[in-house]
Each structure stands twice: as C-alpha cells, then as structure tokens.
C-alpha atoms as a PDB file:
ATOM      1  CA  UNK A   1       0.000   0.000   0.000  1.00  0.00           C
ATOM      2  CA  UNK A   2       2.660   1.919   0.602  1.00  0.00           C
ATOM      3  CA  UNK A   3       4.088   1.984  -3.100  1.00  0.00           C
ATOM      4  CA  UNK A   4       0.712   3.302  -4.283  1.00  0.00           C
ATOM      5  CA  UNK A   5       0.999   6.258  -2.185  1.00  0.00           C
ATOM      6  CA  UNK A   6       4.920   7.057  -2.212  1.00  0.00           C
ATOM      7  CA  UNK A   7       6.305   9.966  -3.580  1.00  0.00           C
ATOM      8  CA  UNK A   8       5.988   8.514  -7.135  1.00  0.00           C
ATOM      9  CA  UNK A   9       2.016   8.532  -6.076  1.00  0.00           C
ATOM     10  CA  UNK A  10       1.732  12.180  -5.036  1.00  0.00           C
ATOM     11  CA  UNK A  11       3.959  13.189  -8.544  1.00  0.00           C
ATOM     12  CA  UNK A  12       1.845  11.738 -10.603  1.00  0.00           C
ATOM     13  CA  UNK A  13      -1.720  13.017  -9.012  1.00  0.00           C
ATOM     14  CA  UNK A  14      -0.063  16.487  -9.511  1.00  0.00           C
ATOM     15  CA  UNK A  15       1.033  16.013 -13.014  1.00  0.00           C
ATOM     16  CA  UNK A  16      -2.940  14.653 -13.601  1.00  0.00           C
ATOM     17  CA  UNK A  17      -4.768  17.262 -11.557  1.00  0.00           C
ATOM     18  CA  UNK A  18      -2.536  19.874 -11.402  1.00  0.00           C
ATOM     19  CA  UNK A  19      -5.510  22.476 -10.826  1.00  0.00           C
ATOM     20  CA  UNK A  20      -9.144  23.081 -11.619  1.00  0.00           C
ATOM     21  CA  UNK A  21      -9.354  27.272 -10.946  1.00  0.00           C
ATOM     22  CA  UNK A  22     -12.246  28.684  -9.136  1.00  0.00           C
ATOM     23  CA  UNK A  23     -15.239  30.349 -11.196  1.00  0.00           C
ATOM     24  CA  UNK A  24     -16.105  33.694 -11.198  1.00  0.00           C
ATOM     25  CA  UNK A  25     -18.612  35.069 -13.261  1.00  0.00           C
ATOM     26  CA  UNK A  26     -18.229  38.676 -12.576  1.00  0.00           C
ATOM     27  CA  UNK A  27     -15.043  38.689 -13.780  1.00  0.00           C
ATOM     28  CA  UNK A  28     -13.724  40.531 -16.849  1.00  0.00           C
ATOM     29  CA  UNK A  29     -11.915  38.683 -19.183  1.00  0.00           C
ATOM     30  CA  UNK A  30      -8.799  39.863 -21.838  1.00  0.00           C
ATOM     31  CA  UNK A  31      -9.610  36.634 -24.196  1.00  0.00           C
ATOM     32  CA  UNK A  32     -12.401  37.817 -26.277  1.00  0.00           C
ATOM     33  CA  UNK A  33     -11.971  35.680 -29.398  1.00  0.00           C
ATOM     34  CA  UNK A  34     -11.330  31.664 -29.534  1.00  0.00           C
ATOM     35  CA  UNK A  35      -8.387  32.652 -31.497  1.00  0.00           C
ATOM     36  CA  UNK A  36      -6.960  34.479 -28.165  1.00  0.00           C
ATOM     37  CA  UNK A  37      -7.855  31.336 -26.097  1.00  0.00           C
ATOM     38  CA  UNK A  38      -5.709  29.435 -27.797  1.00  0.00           C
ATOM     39  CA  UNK A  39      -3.084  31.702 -27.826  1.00  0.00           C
ATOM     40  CA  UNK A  40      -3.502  32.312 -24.052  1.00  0.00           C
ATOM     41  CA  UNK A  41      -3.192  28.364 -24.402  1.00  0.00           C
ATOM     42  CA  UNK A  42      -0.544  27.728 -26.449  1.00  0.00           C
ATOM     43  CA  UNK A  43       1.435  30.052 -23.725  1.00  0.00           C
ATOM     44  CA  UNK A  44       0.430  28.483 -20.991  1.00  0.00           C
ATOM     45  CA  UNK A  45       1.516  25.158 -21.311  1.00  0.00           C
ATOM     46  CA  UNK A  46       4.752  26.426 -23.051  1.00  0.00           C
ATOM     47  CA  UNK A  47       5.486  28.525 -19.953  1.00  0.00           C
ATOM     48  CA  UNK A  48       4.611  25.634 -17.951  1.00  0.00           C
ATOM     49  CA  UNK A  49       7.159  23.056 -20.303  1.00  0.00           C
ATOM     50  CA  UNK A  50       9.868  25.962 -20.113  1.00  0.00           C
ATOM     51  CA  UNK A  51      11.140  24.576 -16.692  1.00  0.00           C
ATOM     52  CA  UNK A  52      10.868  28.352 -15.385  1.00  0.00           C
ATOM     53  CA  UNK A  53       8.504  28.615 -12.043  1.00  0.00           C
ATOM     54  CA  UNK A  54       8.526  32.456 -12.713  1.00  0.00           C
ATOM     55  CA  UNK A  55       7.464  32.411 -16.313  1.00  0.00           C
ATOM     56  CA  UNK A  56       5.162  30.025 -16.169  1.00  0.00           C
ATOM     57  CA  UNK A  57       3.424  32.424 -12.661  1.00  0.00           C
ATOM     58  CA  UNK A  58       3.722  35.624 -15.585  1.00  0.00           C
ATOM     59  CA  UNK A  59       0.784  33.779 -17.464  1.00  0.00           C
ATOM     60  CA  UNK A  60      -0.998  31.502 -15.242  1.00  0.00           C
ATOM     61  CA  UNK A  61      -3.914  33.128 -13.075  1.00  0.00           C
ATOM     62  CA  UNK A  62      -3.491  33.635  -9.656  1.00  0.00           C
ATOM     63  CA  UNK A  63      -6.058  30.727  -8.704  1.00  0.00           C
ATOM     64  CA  UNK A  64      -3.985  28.276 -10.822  1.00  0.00           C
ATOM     65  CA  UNK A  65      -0.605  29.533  -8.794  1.00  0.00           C
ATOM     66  CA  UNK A  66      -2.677  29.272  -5.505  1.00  0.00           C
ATOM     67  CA  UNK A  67      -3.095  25.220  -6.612  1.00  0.00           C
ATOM     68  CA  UNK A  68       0.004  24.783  -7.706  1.00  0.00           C
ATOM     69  CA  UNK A  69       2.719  26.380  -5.577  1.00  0.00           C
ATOM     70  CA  UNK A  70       6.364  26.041  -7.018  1.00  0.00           C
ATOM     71  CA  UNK A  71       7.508  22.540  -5.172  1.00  0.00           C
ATOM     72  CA  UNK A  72       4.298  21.151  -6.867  1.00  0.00           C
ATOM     73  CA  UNK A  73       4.883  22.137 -10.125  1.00  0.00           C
ATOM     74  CA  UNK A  74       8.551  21.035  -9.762  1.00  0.00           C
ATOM     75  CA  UNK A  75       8.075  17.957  -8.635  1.00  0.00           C
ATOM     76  CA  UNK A  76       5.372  17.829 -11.975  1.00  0.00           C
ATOM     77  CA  UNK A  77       8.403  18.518 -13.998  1.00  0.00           C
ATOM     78  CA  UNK A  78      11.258  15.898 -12.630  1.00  0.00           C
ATOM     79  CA  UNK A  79       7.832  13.244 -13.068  1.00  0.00           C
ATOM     80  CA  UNK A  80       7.363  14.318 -16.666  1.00  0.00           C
ATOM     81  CA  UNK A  81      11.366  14.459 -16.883  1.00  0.00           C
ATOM     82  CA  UNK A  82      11.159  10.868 -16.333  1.00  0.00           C
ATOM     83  CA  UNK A  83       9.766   9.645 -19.143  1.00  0.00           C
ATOM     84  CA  UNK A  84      12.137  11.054 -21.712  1.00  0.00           C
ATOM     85  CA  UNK A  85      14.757  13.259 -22.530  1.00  0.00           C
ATOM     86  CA  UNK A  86      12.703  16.723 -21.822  1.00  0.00           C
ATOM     87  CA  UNK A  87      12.297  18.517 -24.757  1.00  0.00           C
ATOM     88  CA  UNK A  88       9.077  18.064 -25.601  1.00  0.00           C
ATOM     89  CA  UNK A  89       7.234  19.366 -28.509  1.00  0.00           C
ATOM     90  CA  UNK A  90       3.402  21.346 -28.243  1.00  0.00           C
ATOM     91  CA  UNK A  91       0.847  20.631 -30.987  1.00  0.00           C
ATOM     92  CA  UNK A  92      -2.710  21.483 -31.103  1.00  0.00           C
ATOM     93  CA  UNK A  93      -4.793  18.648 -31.236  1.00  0.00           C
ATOM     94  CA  UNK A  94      -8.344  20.582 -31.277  1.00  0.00           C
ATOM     95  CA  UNK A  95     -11.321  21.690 -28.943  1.00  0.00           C
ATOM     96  CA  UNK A  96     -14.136  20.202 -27.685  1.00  0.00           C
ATOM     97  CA  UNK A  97     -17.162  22.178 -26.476  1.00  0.00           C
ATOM     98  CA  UNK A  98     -19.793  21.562 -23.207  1.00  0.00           C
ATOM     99  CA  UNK A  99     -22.261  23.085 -22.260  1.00  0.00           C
ATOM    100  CA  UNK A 100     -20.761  26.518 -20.385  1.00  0.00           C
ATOM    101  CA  UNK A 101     -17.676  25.096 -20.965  1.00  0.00           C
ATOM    102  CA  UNK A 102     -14.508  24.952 -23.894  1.00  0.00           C
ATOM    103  CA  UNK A 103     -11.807  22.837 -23.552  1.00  0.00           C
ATOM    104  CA  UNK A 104      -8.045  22.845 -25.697  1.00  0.00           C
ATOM    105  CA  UNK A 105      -6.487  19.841 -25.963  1.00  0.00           C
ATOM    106  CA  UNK A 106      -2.683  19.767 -26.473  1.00  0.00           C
ATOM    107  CA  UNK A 107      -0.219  17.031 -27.132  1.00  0.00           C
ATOM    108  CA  UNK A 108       2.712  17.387 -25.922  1.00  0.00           C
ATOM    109  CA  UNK A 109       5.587  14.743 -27.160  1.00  0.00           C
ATOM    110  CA  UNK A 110       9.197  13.654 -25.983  1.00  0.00           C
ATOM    111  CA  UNK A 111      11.867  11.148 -27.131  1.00  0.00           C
ATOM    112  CA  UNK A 112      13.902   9.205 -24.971  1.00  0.00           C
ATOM    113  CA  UNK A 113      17.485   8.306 -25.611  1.00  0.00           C
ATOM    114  CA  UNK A 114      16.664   5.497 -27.803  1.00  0.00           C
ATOM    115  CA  UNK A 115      14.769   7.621 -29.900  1.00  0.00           C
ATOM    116  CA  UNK A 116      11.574   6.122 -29.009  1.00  0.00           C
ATOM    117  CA  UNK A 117       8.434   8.719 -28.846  1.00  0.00           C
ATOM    118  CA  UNK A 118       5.475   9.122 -26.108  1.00  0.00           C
ATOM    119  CA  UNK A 119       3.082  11.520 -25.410  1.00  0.00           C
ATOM    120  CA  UNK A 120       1.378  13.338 -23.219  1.00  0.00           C
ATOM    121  CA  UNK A 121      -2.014  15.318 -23.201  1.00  0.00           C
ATOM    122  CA  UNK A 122      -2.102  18.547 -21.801  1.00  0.00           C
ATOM    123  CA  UNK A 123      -5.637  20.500 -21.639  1.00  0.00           C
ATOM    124  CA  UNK A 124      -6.707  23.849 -20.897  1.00  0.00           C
ATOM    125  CA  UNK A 125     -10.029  25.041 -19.983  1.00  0.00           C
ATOM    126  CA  UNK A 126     -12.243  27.819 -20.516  1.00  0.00           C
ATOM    127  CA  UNK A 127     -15.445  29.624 -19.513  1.00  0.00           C
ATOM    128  CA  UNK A 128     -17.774  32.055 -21.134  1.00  0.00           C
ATOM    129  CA  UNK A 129     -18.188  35.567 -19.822  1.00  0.00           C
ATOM    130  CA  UNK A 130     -20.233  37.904 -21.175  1.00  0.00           C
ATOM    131  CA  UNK A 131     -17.575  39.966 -22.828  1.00  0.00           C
ATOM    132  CA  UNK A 132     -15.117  36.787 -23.694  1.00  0.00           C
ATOM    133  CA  UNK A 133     -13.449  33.816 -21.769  1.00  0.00           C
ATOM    134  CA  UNK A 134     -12.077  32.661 -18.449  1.00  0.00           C
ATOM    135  CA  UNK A 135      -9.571  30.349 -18.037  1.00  0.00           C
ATOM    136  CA  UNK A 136     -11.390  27.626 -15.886  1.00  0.00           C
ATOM    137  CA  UNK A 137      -8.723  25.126 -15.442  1.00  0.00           C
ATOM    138  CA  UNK A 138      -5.434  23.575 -16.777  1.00  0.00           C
ATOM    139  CA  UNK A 139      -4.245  19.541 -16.816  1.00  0.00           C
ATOM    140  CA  UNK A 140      -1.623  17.699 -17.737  1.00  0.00           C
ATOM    141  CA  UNK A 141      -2.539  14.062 -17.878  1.00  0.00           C
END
C-alpha cells in the first residue's frame, strides 16, 4: 500500500490534476476571441514546459498559482522528466465544447534516448463571460 501512495504517487496526481481554478462570473476577461484562447493556451503550457517557475506564474492566473505552488509544479516537472529526454514538442490537437464550458487539448511529445516517442495530453479550460473567456482550469494528464 505503501508503493501506491509514495512519492511517485503524489507526482503523478499532480502532473494529472494539477488544478481546476475557481469560477467567477463577474469577472472581466482579456480573451475575447477563440483565437486568443488558444493563444492564451498555447502560452500556458509552453510557460509551464519551459522549466521556469517564474514564467510560467507571468501567465498563469493567480487561482492556478494558488493550486500549484512552485515545489508542486517542480516535482510535476522531474515526473514528466522521467519519461524522456525533456524537450518536448506542443501541438494542437483541437477543442471540444460543453455546455458553459470549452476545452483545448494539447499534445505534448518527448523522445527518450533510444529515440523512441510518447506523449502526453495537456488540456486547458475555458469559460464564457459575457464579454469573452475565463480560463477555468489547466491539466496535464
């Protein structure tokens, strides 16, 4: 039981649910278009992949940073660092749309030393406002 919830445990459940940020309806939003949420996307999980704490806090929203304090999203890192030689590579894979609700999906891809690729799905979420979107939550699975 132990080996289920060791360290290995607790860096995996971060790299999965790294965060699900708070709603707030009331809140004015700078991503107007679905062009600028995937933008706003697209830097997101490239400041997150840079290996840089303090670029990745320069675009994520403060509820996101409040979920994921820097030892967290470290310790996501050296986890995804595991898996291959980290230089992994972002491409869109498309959105799918709920109900109140728009979701990016992202795959992110490595090679180890062997040459061998794997992937990785990385996800950003979004909510409607009246004058644009929210960012509504961010995963890396």
């Amino acid at each position: 039981m132990d080996k289920f919830f060791g360290p290995r445990f607790a860096w995996v459940a971060a790299a999965a649910l790294i965060c699900t940020v708070a709603a707030r309806a009331e809140e004015k939003s700078p991503i107007s278009t679905r062009a600028d949420a995937r933008r706003y996307s697209q830097q997101l999980c490239e400041a997150f992949l840079s290996g840089s704490y303090a670029r990745f806090a320069a675009v994520a929203p403060p509820e996101l940073l409040a979920a994921l304090p820097k030892s967290s999203y470290e310790g996501a890192l050296i986890h995804l660092s595991r898996r291959g030689r980290f230089s992994p590579a972002l491409t869109y894979l498309g959105e799918l749309r709920g109900e109140g609700l728009m979701v990016l999906v992202w795959r992110i891809s490595y090679r180890n030393e062997k040459g061998e690729e794997f992937d990785t799905l990385a996800t950003t979420a979004f909510r409607p406002l009246p004058n644009g979107w929210r960012p509504a939550g961010f995963h890396i699975l």
